[in-house]
C-alpha atoms as a PDB file:
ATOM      1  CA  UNK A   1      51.491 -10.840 -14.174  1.00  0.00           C
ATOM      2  CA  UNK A   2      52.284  -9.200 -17.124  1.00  0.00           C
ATOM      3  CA  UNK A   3      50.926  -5.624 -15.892  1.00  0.00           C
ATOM      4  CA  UNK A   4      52.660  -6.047 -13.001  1.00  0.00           C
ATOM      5  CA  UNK A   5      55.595  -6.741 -14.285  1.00  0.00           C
ATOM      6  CA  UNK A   6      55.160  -3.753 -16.462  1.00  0.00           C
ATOM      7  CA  UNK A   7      54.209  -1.334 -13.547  1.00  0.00           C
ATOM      8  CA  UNK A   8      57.081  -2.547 -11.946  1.00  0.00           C
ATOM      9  CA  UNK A   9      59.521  -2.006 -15.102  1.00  0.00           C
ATOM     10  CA  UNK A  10      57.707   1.920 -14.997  1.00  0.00           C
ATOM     11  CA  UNK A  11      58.515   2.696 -11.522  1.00  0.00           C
ATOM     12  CA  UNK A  12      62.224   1.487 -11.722  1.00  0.00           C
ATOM     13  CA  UNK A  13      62.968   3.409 -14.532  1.00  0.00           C
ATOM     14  CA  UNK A  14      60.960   6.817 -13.104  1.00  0.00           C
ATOM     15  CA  UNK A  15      63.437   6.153  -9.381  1.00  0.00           C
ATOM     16  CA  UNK A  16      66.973   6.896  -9.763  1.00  0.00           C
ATOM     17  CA  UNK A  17      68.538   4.399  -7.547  1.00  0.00           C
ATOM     18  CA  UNK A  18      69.554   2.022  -9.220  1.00  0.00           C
ATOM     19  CA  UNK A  19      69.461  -1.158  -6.363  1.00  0.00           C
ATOM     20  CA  UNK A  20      65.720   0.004  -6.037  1.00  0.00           C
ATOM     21  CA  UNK A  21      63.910  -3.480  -5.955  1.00  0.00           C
ATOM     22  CA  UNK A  22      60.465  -2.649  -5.633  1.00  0.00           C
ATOM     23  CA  UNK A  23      57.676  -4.521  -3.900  1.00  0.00           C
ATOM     24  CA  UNK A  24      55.803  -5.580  -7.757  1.00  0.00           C
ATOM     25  CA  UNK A  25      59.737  -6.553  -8.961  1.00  0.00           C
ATOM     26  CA  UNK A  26      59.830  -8.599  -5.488  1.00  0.00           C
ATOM     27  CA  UNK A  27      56.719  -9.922  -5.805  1.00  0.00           C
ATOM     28  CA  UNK A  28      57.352 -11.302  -9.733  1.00  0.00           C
ATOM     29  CA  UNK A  29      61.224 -12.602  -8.774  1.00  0.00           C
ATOM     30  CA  UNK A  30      59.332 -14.812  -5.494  1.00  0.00           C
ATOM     31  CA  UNK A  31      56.779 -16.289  -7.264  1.00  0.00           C
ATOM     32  CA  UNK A  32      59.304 -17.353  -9.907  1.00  0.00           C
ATOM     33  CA  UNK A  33      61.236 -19.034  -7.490  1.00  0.00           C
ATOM     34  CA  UNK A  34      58.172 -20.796  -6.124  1.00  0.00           C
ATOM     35  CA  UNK A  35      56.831 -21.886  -9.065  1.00  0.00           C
ATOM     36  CA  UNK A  36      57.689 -25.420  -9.277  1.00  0.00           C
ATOM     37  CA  UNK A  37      56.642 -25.703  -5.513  1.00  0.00           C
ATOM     38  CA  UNK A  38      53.248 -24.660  -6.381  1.00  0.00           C
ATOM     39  CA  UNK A  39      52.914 -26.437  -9.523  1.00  0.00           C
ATOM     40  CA  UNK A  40      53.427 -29.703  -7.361  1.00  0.00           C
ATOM     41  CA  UNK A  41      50.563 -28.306  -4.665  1.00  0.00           C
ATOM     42  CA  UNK A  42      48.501 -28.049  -7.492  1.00  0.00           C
ATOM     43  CA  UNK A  43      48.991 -31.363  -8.770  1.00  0.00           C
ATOM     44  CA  UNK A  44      48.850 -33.075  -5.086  1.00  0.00           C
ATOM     45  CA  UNK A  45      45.697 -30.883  -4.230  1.00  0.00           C
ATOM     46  CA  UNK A  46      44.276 -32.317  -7.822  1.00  0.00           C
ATOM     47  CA  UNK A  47      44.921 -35.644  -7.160  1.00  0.00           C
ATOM     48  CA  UNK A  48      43.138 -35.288  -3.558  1.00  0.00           C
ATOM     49  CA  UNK A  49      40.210 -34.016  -5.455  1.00  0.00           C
ATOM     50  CA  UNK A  50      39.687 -36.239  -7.904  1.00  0.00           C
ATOM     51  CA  UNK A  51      39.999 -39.316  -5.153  1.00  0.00           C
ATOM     52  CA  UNK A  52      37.237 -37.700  -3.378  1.00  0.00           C
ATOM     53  CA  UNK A  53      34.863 -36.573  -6.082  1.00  0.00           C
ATOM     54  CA  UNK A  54      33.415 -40.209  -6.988  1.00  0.00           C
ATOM     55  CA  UNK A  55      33.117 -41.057  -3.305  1.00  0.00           C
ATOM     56  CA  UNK A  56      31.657 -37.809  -2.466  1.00  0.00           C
ATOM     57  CA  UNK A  57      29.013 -38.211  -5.549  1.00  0.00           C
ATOM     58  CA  UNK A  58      28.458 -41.876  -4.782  1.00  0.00           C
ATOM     59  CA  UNK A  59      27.654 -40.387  -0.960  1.00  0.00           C
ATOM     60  CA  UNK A  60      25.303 -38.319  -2.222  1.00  0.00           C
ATOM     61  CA  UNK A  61      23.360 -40.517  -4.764  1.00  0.00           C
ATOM     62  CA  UNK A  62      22.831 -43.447  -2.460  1.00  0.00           C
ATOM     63  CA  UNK A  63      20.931 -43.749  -0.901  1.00  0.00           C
ATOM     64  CA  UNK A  64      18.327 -41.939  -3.124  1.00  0.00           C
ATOM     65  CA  UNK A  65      15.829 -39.495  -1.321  1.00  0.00           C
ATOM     66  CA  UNK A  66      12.334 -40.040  -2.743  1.00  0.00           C
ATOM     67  CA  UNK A  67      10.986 -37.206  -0.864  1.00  0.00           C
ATOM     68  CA  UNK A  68      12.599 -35.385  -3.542  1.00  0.00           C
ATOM     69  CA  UNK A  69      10.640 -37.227  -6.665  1.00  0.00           C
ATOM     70  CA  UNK A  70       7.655 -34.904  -6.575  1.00  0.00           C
ATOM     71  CA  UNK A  71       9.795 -31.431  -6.726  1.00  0.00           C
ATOM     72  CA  UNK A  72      11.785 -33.076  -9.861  1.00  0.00           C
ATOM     73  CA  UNK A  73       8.865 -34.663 -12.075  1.00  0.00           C
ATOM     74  CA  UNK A  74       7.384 -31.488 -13.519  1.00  0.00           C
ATOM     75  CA  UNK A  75      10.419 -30.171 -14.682  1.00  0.00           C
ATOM     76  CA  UNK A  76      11.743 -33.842 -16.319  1.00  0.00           C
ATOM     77  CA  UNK A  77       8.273 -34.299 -18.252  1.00  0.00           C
ATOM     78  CA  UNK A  78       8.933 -30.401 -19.143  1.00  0.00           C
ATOM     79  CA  UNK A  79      12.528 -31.141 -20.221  1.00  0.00           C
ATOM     80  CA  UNK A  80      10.973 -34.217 -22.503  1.00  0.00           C
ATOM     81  CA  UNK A  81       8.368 -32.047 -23.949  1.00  0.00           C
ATOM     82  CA  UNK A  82      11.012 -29.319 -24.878  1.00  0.00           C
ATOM     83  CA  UNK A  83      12.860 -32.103 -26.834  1.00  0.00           C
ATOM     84  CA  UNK A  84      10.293 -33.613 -28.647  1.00  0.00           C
ATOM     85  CA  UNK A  85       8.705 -30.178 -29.729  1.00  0.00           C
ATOM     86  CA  UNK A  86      12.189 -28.807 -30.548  1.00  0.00           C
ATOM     87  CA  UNK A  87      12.399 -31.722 -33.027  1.00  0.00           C
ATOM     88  CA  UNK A  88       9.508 -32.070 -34.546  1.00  0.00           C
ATOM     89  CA  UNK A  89      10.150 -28.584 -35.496  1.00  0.00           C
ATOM     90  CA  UNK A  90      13.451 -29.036 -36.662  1.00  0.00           C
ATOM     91  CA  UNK A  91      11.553 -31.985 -39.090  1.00  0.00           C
ATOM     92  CA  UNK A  92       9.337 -29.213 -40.682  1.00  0.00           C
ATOM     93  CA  UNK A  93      11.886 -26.836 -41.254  1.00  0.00           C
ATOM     94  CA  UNK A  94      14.390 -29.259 -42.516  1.00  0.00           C
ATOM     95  CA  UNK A  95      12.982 -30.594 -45.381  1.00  0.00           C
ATOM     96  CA  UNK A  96      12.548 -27.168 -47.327  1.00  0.00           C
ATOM     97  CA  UNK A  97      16.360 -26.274 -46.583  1.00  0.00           C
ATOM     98  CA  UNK A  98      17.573 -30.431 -47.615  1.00  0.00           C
ATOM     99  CA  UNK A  99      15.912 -29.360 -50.932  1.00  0.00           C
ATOM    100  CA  UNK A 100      18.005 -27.152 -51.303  1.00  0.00           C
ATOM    101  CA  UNK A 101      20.981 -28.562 -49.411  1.00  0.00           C
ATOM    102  CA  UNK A 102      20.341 -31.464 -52.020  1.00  0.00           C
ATOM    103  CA  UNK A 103      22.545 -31.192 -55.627  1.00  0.00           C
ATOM    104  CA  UNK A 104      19.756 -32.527 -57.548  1.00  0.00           C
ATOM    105  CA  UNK A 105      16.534 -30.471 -55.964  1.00  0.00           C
ATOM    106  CA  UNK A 106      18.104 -27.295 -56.028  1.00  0.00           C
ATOM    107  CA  UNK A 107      17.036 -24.645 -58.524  1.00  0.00           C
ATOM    108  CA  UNK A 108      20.890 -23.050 -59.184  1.00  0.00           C
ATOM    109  CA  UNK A 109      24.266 -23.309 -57.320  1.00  0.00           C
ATOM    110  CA  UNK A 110      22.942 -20.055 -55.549  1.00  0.00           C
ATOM    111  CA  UNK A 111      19.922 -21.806 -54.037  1.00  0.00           C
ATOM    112  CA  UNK A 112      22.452 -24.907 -53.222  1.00  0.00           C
ATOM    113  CA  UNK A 113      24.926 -22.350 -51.399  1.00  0.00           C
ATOM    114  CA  UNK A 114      21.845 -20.979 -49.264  1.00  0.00           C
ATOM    115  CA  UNK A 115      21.212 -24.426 -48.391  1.00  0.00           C
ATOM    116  CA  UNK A 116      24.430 -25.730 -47.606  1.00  0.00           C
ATOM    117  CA  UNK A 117      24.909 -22.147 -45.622  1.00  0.00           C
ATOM    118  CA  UNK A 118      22.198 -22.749 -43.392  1.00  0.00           C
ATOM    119  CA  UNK A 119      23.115 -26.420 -42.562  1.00  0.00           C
ATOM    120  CA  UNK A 120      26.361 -25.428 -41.871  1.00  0.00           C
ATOM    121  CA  UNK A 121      25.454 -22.542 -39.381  1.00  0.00           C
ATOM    122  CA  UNK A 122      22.781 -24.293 -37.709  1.00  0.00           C
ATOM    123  CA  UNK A 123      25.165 -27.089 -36.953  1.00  0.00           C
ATOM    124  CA  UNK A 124      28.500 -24.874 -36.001  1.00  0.00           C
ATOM    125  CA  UNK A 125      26.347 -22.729 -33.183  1.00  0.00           C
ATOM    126  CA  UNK A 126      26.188 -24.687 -30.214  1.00  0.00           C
ATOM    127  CA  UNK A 127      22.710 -25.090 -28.406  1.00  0.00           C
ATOM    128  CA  UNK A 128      23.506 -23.174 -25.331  1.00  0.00           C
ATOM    129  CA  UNK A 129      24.325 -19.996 -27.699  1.00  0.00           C
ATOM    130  CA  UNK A 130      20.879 -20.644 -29.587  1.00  0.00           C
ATOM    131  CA  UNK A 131      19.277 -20.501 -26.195  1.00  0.00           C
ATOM    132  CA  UNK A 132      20.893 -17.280 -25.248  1.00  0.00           C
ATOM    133  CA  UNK A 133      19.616 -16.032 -28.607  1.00  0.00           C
ATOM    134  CA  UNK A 134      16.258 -17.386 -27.729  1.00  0.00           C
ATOM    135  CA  UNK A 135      16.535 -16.115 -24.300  1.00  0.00           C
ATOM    136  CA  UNK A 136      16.870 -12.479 -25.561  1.00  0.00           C
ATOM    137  CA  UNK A 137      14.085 -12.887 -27.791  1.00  0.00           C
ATOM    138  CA  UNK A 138      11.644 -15.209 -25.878  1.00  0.00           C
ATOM    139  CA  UNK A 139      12.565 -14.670 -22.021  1.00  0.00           C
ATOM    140  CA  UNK A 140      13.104 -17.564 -20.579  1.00  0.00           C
ATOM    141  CA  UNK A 141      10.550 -20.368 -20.170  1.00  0.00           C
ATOM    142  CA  UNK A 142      10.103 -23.385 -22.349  1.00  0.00           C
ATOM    143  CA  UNK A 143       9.822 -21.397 -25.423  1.00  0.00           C
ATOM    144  CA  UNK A 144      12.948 -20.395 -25.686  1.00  0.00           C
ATOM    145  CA  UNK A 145      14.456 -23.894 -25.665  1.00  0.00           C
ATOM    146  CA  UNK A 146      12.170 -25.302 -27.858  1.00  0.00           C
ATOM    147  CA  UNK A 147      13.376 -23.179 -30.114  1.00  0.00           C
ATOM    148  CA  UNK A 148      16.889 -23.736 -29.323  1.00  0.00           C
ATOM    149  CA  UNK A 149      17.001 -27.064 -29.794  1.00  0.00           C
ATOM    150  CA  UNK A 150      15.158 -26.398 -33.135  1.00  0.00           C
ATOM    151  CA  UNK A 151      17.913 -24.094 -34.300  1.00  0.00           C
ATOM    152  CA  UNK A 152      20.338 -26.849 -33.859  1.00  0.00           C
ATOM    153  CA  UNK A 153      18.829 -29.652 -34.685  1.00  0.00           C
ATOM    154  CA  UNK A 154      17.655 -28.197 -38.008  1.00  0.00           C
ATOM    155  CA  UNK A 155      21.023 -28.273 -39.653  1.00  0.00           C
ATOM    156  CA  UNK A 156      21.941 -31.918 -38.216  1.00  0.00           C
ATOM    157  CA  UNK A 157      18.174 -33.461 -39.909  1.00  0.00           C
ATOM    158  CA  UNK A 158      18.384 -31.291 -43.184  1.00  0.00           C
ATOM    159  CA  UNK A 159      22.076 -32.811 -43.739  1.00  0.00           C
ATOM    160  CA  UNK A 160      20.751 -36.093 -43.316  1.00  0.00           C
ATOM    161  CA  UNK A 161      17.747 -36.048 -45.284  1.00  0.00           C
ATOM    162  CA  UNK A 162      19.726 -34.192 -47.971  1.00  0.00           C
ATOM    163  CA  UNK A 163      22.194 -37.048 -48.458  1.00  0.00           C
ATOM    164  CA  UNK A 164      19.289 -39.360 -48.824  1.00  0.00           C
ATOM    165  CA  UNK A 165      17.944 -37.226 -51.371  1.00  0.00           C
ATOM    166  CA  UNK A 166      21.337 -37.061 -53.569  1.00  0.00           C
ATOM    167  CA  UNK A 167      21.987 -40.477 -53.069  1.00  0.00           C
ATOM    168  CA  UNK A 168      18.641 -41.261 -54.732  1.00  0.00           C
ATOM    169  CA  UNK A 169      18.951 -43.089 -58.521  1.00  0.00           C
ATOM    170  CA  UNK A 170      18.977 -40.838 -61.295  1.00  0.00           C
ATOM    171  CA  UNK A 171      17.196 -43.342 -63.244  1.00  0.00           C
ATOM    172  CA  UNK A 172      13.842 -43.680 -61.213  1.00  0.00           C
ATOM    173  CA  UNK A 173      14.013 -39.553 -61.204  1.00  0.00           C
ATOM    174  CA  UNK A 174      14.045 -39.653 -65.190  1.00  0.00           C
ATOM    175  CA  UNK A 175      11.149 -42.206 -65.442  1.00  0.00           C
ATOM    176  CA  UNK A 176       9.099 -40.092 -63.403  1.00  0.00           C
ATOM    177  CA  UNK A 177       9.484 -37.258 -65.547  1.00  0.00           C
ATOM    178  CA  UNK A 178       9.334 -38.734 -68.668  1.00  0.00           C
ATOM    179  CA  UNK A 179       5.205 -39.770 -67.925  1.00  0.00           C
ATOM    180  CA  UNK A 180       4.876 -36.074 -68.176  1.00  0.00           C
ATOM    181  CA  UNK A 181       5.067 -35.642 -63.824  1.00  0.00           C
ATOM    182  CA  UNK A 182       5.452 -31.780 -63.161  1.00  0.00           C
ATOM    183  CA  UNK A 183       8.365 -31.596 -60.678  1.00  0.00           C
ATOM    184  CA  UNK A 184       6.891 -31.623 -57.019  1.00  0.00           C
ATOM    185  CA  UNK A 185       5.371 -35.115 -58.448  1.00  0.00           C
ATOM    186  CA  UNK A 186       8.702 -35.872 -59.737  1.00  0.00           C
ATOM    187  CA  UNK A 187      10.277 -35.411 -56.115  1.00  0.00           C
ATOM    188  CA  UNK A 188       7.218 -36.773 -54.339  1.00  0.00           C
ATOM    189  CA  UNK A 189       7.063 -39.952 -56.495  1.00  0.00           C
ATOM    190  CA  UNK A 190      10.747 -40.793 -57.092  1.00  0.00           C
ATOM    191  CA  UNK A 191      12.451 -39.247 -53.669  1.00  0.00           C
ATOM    192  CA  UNK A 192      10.191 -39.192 -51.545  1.00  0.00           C
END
């Protein structure tokens, strides 16, 4: 509307007579009057829809066509099996970055800010953008989600497990160390 409206402005001002209404500054002026009659279509049209969505989905789900079970079970075991690889993935890769997501695990504030930064991006990215990612990379196929749900669900497990690991006693941590424990005993012994 806007360009039109512009056009329209453009070739009034480039004609010299000056009760020259043309067809885009007709157009614009008629649609303005009919606006409120078409914002109450709209609504009534809505309204029609949304009575007949539930019935029409309710229609269509019973009653259920079992012919139909064989065509669908490959592809809901391989949507399980993406899940379940996707997360066990996201485990492994979660506990190096909630050591460092983790205040007292992490080397340096640097280290901590690398951690934190990762959570944080793996959770703001939404799956479906992961999978395009993945797409580009992968193809598609199984693959590619598997690693997209990965992506995402690394940041949600790491955040988890690295308030677990902060919210661990200090003392237990300092008894540990004090027998003379190097530190990956230290963390496997007292946070682990």
């Amino acid at each position: 509307a806007g360009l039109m409206a512009l056009n329209a402005l453009a070739i009034d001002v480039m004609l010299p007579a000056r009760n020259y209404e043309s067809d885009h500054t007709r157009f614009i002026r008629e649609m303005k009057d009919r606006k409120p009659q078409l914002e109450g279509e709209q609504q009534q049209s809505r309204a029609i829809w949304w009575d007949k969505r539930p019935a029409d989905l309710a229609l269509r789900m019973w009653p259920p066509r079992w012919s139909y079970l064989p065509q669908i079970v490959r592809p809901l075991i391989d949507t399980i099996h993406i899940a379940t690889l996707g997360t066990m993935i996201a485990i492994v890769l979660a506990i190096p970055v909630a050591l460092l997501a983790a205040r007292n695990t992490t080397a340096n504030g640097l280290t901590w800010a690398i951690g934190r930064g990762i959570l944080v991006g793996s959770r703001s990215i939404n799956t479906v953008i992961w999978g395009l990612l993945f797409v580009a990379i992968f193809g598609p196929g199984a693959v590619a989600g598997i690693f997209a749900v990965a992506a995402r669900s690394v940041g949600f497990i790491a955040k988890l497990i690295a308030e677990a690991i902060e919210e661990v006693d200090a003392g237990q941590i300092e008894a540990v160390a004090a027998t003379g424990a190097s530190t990956p005993q230290t963390w496997w012994v007292a946070i682990v």
